[in-house]
Protein backbone atom coordinates (compact mmCIF):
# COMPACT_ATOMS: atom_id res chain seq x y z
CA UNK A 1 -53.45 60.43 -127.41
CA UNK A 2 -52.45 64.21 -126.99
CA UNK A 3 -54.30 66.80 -124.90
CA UNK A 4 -55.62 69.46 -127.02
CA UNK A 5 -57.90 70.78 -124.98
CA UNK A 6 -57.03 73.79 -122.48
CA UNK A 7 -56.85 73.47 -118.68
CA UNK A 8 -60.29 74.53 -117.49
CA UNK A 9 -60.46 77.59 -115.06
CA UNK A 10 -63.47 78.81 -113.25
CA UNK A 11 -62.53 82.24 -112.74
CA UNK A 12 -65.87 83.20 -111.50
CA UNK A 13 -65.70 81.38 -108.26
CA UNK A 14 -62.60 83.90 -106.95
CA UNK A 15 -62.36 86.79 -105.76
CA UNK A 16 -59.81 88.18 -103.40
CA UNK A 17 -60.89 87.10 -100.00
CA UNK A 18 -59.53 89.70 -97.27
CA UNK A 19 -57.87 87.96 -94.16
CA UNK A 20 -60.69 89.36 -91.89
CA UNK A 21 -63.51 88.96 -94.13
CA UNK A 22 -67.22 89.54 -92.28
CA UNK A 23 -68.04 85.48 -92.78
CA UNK A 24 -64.83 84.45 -91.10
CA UNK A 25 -65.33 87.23 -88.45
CA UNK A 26 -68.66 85.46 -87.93
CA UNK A 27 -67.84 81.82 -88.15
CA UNK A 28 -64.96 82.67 -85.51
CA UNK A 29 -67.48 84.97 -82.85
CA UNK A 30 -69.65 81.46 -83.42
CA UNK A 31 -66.65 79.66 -82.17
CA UNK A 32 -65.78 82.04 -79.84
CA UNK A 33 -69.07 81.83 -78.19
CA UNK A 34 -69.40 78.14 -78.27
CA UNK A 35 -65.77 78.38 -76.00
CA UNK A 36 -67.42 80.84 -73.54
CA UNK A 37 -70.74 79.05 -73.12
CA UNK A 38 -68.94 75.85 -72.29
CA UNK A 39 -66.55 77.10 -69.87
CA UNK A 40 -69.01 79.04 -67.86
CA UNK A 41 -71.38 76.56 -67.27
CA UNK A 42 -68.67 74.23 -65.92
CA UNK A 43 -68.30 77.12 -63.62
CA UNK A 44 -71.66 77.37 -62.60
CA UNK A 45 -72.12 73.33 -62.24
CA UNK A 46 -68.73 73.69 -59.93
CA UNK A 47 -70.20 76.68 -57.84
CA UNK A 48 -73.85 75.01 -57.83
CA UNK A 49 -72.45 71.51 -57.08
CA UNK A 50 -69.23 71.99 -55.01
CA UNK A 51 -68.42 67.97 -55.07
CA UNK A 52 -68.50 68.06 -58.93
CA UNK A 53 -65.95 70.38 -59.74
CA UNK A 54 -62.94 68.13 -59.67
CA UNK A 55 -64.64 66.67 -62.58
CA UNK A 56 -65.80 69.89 -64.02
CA UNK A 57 -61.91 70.93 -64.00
CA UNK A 58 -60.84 68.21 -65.46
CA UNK A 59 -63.03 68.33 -68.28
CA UNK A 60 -62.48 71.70 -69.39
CA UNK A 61 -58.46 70.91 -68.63
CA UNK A 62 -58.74 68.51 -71.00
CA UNK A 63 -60.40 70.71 -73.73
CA UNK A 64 -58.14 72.94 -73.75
CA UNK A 65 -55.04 70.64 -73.83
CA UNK A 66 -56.61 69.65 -77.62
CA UNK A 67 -58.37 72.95 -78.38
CA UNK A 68 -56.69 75.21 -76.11
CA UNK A 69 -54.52 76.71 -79.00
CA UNK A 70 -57.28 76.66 -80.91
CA UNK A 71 -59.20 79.17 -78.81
CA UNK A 72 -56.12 81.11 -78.37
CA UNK A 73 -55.92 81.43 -82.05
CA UNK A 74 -59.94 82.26 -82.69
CA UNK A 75 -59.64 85.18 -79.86
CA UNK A 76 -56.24 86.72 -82.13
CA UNK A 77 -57.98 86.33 -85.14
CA UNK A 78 -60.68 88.53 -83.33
CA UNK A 79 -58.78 90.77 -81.96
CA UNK A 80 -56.78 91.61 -85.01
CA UNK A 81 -60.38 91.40 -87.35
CA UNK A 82 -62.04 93.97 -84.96
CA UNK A 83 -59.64 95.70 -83.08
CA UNK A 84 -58.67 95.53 -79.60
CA UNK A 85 -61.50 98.51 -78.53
CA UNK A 86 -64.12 96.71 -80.17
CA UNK A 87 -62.68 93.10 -79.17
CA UNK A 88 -63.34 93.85 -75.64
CA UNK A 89 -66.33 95.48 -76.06
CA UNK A 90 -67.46 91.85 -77.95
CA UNK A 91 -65.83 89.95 -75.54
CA UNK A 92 -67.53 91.80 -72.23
CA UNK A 93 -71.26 91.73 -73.72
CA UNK A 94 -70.92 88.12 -74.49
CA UNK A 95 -69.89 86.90 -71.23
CA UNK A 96 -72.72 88.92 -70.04
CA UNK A 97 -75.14 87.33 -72.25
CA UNK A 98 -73.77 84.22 -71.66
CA UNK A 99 -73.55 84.47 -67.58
CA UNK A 100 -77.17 85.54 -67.78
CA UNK A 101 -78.05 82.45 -69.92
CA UNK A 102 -76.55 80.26 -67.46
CA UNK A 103 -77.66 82.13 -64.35
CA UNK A 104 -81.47 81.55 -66.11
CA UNK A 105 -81.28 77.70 -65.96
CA UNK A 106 -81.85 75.81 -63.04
CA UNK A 107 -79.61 72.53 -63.57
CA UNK A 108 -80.42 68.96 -62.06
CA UNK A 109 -76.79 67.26 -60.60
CA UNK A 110 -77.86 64.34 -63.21
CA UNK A 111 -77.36 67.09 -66.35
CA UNK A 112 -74.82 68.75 -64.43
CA UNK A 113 -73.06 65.25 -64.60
CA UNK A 114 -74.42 64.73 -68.00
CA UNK A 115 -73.01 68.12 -69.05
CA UNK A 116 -69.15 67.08 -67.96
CA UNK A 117 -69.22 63.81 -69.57
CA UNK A 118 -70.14 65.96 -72.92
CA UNK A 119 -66.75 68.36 -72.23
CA UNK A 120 -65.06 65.42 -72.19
CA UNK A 121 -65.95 63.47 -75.69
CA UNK A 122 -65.66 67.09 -76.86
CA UNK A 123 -62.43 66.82 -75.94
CA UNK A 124 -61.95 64.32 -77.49
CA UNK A 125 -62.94 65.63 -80.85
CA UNK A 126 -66.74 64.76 -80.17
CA UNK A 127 -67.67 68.12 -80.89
CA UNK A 128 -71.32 68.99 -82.86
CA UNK A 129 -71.33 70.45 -86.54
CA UNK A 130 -70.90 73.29 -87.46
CA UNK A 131 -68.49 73.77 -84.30
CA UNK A 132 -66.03 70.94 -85.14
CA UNK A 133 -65.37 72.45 -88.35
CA UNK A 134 -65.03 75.79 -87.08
CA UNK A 135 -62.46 75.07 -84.32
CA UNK A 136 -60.21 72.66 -87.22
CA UNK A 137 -59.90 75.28 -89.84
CA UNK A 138 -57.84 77.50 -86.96
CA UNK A 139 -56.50 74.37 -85.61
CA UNK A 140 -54.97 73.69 -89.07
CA UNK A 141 -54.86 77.53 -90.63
CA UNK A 142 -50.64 77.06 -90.72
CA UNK A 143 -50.70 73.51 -91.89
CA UNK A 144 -53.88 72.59 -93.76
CA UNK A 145 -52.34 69.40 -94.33
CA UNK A 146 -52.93 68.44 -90.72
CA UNK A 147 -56.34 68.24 -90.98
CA UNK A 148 -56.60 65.65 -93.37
CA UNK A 149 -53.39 63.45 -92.61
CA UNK A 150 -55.19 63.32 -88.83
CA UNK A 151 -58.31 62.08 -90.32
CA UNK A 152 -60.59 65.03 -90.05
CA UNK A 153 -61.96 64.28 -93.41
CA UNK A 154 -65.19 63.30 -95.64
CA UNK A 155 -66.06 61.37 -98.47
CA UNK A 156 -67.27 62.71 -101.15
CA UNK A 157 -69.33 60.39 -104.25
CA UNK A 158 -69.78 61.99 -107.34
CA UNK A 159 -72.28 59.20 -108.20
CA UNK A 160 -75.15 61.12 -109.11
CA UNK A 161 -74.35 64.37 -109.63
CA UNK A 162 -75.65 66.73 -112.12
CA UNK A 163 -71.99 67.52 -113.91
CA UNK A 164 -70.56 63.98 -113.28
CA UNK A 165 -71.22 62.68 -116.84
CA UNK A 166 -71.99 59.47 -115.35
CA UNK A 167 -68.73 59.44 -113.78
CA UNK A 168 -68.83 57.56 -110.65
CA UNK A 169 -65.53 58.32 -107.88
CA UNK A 170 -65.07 58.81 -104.64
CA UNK A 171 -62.44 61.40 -102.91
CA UNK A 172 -61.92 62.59 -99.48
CA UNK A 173 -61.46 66.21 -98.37
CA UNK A 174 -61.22 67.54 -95.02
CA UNK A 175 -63.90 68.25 -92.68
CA UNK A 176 -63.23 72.37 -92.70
CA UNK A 177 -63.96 72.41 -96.53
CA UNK A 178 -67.10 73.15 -97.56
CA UNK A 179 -68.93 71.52 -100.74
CA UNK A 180 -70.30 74.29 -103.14
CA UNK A 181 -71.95 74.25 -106.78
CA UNK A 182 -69.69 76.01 -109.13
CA UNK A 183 -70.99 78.37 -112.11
CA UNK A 184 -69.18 76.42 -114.14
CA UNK A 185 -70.68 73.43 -115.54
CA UNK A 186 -67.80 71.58 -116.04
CA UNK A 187 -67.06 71.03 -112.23
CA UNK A 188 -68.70 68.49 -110.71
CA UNK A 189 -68.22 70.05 -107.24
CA UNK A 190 -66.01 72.70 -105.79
CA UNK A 191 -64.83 72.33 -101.86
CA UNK A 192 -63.88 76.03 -100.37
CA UNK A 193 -61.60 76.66 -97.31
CA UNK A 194 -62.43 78.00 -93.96
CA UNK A 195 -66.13 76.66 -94.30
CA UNK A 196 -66.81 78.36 -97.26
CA UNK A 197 -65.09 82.06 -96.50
CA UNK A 198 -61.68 81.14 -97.61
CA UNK A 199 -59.76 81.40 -100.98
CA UNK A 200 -58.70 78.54 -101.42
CA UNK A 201 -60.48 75.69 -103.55
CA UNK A 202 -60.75 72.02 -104.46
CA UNK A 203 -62.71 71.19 -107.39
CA UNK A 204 -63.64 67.91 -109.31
CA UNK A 205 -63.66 67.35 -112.98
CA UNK A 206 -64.69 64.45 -115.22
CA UNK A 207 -64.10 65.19 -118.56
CA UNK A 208 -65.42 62.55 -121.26
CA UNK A 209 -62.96 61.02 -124.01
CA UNK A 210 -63.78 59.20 -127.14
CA UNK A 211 -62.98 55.06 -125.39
CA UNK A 212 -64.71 52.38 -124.23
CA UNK A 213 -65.56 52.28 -120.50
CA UNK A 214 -62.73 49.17 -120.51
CA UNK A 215 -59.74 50.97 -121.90
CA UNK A 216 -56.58 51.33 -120.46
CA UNK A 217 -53.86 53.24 -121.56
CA UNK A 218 -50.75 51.76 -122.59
CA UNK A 219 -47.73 52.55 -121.36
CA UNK A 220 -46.43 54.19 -124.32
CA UNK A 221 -49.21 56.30 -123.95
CA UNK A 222 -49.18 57.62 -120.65
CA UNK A 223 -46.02 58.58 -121.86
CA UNK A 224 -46.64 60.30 -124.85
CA UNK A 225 -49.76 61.93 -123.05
CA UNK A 226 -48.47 63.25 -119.51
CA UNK A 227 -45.47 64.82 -120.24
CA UNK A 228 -44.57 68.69 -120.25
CA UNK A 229 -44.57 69.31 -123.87
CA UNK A 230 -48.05 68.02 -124.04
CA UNK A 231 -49.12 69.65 -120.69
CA UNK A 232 -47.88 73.34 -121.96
CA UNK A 233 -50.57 72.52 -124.99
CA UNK A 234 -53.11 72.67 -121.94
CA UNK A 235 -52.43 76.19 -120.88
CA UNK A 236 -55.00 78.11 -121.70
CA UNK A 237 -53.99 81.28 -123.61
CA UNK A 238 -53.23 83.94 -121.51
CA UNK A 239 -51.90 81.79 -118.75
CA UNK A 240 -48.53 81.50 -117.85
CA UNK A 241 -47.06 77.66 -117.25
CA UNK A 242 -45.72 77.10 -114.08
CA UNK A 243 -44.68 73.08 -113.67
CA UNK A 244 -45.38 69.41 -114.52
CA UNK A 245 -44.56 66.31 -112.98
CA UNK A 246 -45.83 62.69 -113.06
CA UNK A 247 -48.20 61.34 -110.77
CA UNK A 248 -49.81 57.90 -109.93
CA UNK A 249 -53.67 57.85 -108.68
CA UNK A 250 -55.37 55.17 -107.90
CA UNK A 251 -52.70 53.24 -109.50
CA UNK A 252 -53.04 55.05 -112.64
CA UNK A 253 -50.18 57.12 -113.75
CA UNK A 254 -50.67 60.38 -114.82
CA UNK A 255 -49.62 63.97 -114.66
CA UNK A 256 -49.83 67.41 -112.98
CA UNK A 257 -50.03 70.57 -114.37
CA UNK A 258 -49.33 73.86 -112.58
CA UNK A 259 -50.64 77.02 -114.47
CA UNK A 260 -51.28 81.00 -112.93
CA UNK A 261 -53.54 83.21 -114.62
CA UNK A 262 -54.45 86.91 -113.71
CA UNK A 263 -58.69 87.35 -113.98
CA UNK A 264 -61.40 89.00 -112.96
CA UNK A 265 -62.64 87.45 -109.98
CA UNK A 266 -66.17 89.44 -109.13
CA UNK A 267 -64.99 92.57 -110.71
CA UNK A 268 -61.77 92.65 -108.75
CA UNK A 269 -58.42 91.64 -110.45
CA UNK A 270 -57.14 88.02 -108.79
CA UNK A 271 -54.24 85.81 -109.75
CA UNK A 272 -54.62 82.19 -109.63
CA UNK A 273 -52.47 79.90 -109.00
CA UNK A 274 -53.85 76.17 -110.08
CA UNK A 275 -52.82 72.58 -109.60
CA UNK A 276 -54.58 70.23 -111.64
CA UNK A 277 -53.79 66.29 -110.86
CA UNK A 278 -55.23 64.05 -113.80
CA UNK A 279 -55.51 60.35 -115.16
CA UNK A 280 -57.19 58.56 -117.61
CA UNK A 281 -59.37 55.41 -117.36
CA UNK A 282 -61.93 53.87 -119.33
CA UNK A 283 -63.68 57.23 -121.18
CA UNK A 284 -62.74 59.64 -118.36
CA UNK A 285 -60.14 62.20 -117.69
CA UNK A 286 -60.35 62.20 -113.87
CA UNK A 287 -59.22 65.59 -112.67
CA UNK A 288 -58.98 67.12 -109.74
CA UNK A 289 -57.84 70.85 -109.19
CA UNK A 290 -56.33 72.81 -106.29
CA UNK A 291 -55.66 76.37 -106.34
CA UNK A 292 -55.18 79.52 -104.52
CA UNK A 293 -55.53 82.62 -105.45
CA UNK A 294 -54.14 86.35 -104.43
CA UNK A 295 -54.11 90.10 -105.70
CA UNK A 296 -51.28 90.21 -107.13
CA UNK A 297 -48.80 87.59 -109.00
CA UNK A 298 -45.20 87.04 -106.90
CA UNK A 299 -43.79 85.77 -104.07
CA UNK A 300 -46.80 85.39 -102.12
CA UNK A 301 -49.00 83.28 -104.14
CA UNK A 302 -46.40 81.43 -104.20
CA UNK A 303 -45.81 80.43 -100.86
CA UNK A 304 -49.55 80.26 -100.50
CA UNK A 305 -49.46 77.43 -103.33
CA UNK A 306 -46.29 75.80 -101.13
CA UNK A 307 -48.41 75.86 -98.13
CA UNK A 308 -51.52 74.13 -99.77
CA UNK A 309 -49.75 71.89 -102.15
CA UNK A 310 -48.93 68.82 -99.54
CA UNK A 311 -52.80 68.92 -98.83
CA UNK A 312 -54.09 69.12 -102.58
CA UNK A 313 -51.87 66.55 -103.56
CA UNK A 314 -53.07 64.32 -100.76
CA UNK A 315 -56.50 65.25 -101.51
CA UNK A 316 -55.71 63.81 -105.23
CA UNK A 317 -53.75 61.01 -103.83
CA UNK A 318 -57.21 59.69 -101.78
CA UNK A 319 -59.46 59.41 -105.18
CA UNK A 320 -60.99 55.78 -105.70
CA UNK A 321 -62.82 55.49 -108.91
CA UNK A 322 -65.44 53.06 -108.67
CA UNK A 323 -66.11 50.34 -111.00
């Protein structure tokens, strides 16, 4: 079997993201806050209840030995998004809100001691959505594979969905990735960085073949099938070819093609830079995609594809197609 058909790009879901975007800025005052609110209450609780505050210490010592970094990393983002004036300015009125909050509530010992067994499954990574996420995609911003190889993932089914074709598979993506439809109807579900204000995406395709849902491919076709010649006949026109290599997934072998393409992502010129990891079984090509995407073609897209890579392919790596 050959591939004749070109690699499918949904240029419509990019466009240049700036590093200090207003959603990140948003998601990462949300964050901010969330670090602020929990610290000063532990300081109230320890002022209020004098014999708790060994507790109340250790607690938020214990946040910030696993978060700590994190925080340190939300405030710089901050500061370098708004500027130092308007930073502290931010900073200043939101302690005061907060403090006021706090200074409001008239808190029972029992949810004082309530409160510091929270801080510490939080701690612990017990933290509530949408916060968790928030604090893991700047826990993991210079090594996205982190997230997932330390388990901060979920499961995705495509059973069901509208562009599944019936295809039913399971893969897991990390926690900080948000699921989103796509305008094109040929994904079955796209997954965007940073909770959904990066530019970076995973997407899921299923694309239907001419077999019987038993078929397997022999091994003289894998071969003839996933191999570079054949994989350049995928590049759309346009496109310029970037790599191939073999893959296994789910103990199929298969291939992966690496394409960039310069389009117009929302009006605004973007160059993407794609990864797309498939097999064949039964009627399906299973596919799933990776890319990133920049203004301009060169050196940087290309580490930004380096940096990603290690996570897309383990996102690939974790797909289970179900019988």
């Amino acid at each position: 079997m050959l591939l004749t058909y070109a690699l499918i790009f949904a240029s419509a879901a990019f466009a240049q993201t700036e590093p200090y975007n207003e959603a990140k800025l948003t998601i990462a005052s949300s964050a901010y806050g969330f670090c602020w609110g929990q610290e000063l209450s532990l300081t109230k609780i320890s002022k209020t209840y004098p014999d708790l505050k060994p507790k109340a210490t250790a607690a938020q010592n214990a946040f910030n030995t696993n978060f700590g970094t994190t925080r340190t990393s939300i405030e710089n983002y901050l500061k370098n998004g708004m500027g130092d004036t308007a930073f502290k300015t931010f900073q200043t009125q939101l302690k005061a809100d907060i403090i006021s909050m706090v200074d409001s509530q008239n808190t029972t010992k029992d949810e004082a001691v309530a409160f510091i067994k929270t801080v510490e499954n939080r701690a612990k990574g017990d933290i509530p959505s949408p916060y968790l996420e928030n604090f893991l995609m700047f826990k993991y911003a210079a090594n996205p594979t982190g997230e997932f190889t330390a388990g901060h993932t979920y499961t995705f089914n495509t059973t069901g969905e509208t562009y599944a074709k019936n295809s039913k598979w399971t893969v897991k993506v990390p926690l900080s990735w948000t699921a989103e439809e796509s305008s094109s109807p040929e994904i079955i579900k796209q997954f965007k960085s940073d909770c959904g204000s990066g530019s970076q995406l995973i997407m899921l395709l299923a694309i239907e073949l001419p077999y019987d849902e038993n078929y397997v491919m022999s091994k003289e076709e894998i071969e003839a099938t996933f191999n570079e010649e054949q994989a350049k006949t995928m590049v759309p026109e346009g496109a310029r070819f970037v790599s191939f290599s073999k893959i296994v997934v789910d103990g199929i072998s298969g291939g992966m093609l690496e394409v960039e393409q310069d389009v117009e992502g929302m009006g605004v010129p973007v160059t993407i830079r794609l990864a797309q990891f498939m097999v064949i079984k039964g009627k399906y090509m299973y596919c799933v995609q990776g890319a990133v995407s920049g203004d301009a073609p060169g050196a940087k897209i290309t580490a930004d594809m380096k940096k990603y890579m290690p996570l897309f392919k383990a996102v690939a790596a974790s797909v289970d197609i179900l019988p």
